[in-house]
Protein backbone atom coordinates (compact mmCIF):
# COMPACT_ATOMS: atom_id res chain seq x y z
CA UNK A 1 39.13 -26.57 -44.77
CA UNK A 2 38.40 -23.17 -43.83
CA UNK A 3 36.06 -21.41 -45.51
CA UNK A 4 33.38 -21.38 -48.03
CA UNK A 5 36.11 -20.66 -51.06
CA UNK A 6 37.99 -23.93 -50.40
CA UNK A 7 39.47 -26.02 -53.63
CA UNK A 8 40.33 -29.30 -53.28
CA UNK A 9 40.13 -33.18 -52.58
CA UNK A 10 38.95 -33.76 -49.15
CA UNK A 11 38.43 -37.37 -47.41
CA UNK A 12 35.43 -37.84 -45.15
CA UNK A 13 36.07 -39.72 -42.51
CA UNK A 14 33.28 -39.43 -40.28
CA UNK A 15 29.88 -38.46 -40.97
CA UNK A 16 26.53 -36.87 -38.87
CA UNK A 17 23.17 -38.18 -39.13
CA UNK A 18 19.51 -38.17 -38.24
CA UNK A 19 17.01 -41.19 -38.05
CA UNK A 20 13.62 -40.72 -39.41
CA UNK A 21 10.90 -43.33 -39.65
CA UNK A 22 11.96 -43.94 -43.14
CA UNK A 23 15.76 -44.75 -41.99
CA UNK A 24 18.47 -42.81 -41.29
CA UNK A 25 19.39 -39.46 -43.35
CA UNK A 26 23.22 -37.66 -43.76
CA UNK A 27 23.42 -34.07 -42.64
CA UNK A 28 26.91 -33.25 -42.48
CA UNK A 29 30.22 -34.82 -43.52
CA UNK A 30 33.70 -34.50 -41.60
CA UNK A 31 37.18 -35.24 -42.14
CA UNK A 32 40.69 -34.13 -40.25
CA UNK A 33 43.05 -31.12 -42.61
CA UNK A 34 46.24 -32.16 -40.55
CA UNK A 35 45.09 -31.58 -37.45
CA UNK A 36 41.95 -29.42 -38.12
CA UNK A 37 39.03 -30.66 -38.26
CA UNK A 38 35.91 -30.02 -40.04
CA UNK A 39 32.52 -30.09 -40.82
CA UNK A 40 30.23 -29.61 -43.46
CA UNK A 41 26.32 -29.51 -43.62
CA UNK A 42 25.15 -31.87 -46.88
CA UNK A 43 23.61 -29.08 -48.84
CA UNK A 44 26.99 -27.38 -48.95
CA UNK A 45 28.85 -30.42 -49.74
CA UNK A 46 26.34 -31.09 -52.49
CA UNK A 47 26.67 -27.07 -53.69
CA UNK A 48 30.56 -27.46 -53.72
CA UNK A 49 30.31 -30.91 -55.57
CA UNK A 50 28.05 -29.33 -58.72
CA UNK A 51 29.61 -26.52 -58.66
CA UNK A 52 33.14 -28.24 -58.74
CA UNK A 53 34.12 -26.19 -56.07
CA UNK A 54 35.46 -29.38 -54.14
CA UNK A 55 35.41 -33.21 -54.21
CA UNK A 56 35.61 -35.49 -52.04
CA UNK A 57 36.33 -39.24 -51.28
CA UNK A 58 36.04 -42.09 -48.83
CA UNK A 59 37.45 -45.57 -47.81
CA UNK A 60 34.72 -48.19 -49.25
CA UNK A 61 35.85 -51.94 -49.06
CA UNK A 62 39.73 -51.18 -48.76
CA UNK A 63 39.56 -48.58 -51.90
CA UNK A 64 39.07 -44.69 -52.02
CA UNK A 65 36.43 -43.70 -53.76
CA UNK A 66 34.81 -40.23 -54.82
CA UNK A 67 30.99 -38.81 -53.21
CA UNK A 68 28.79 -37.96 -55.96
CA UNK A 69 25.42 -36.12 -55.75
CA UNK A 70 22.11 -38.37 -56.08
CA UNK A 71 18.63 -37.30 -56.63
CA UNK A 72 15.58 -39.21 -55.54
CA UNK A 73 12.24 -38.97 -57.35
CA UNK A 74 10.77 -36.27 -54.73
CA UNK A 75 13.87 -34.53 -56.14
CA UNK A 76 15.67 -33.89 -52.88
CA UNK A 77 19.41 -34.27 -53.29
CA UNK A 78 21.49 -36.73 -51.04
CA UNK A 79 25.29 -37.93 -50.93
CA UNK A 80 26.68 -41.35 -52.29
CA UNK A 81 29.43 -42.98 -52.84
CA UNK A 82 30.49 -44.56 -56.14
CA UNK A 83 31.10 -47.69 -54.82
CA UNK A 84 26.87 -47.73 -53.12
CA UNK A 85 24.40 -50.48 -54.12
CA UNK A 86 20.72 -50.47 -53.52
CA UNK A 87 21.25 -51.60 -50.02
CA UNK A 88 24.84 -50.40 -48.79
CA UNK A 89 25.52 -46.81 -48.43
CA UNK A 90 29.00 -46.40 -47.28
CA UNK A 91 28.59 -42.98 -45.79
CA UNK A 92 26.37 -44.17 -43.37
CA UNK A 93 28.29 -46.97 -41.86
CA UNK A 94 31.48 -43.89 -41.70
CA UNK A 95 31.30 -43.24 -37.46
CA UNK A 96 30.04 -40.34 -36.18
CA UNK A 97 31.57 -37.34 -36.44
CA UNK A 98 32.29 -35.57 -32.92
């Protein structure tokens, strides 16, 4: 992934995040291209998801599934997986990205 104009399925394999009192909060996914690595802040992950600019997908109980874009009531926007419940959130049990 190198640029802003990128196409294409990505895996995240790690992800960064930032506790608040209400719990912890995503702000960037990551994933290896070969050996590249990258990073992404949410808000651009969510813009390239709308915009089907890119998708991606992560391991969740032994099967890949796809990120899709969530909106709470206060209408900020937040990453999911398909495979989340009301109480697991697979991107936030993904390690930390470096």
């Amino acid at each position: 992934m190198t640029g802003q104009t990128e196409r294409g399925d990505f895996q995240v394999t790690c992800t960064r995040k930032s506790t608040t009192p209400q719990g912890q909060t995503l702000i960037a996914i990551g994933g290896h291209d070969g050996e590249d690595h990258w990073l992404i802040p949410i808000d651009m992950a969510i813009a390239w998801i709308e915009n089907r600019t890119a998708r991606f997908f992560t391991a969740a109980n032994g099967q890949f599934v796809w990120l899709t874009v969530r909106t709470y009531e206060s209408g900020r926007k937040t990453l999911a997986t398909e495979a989340d419940d009301a109480t697991t959130s697979f991107l936030l049990i993904l390690q930390e990205c470096p």
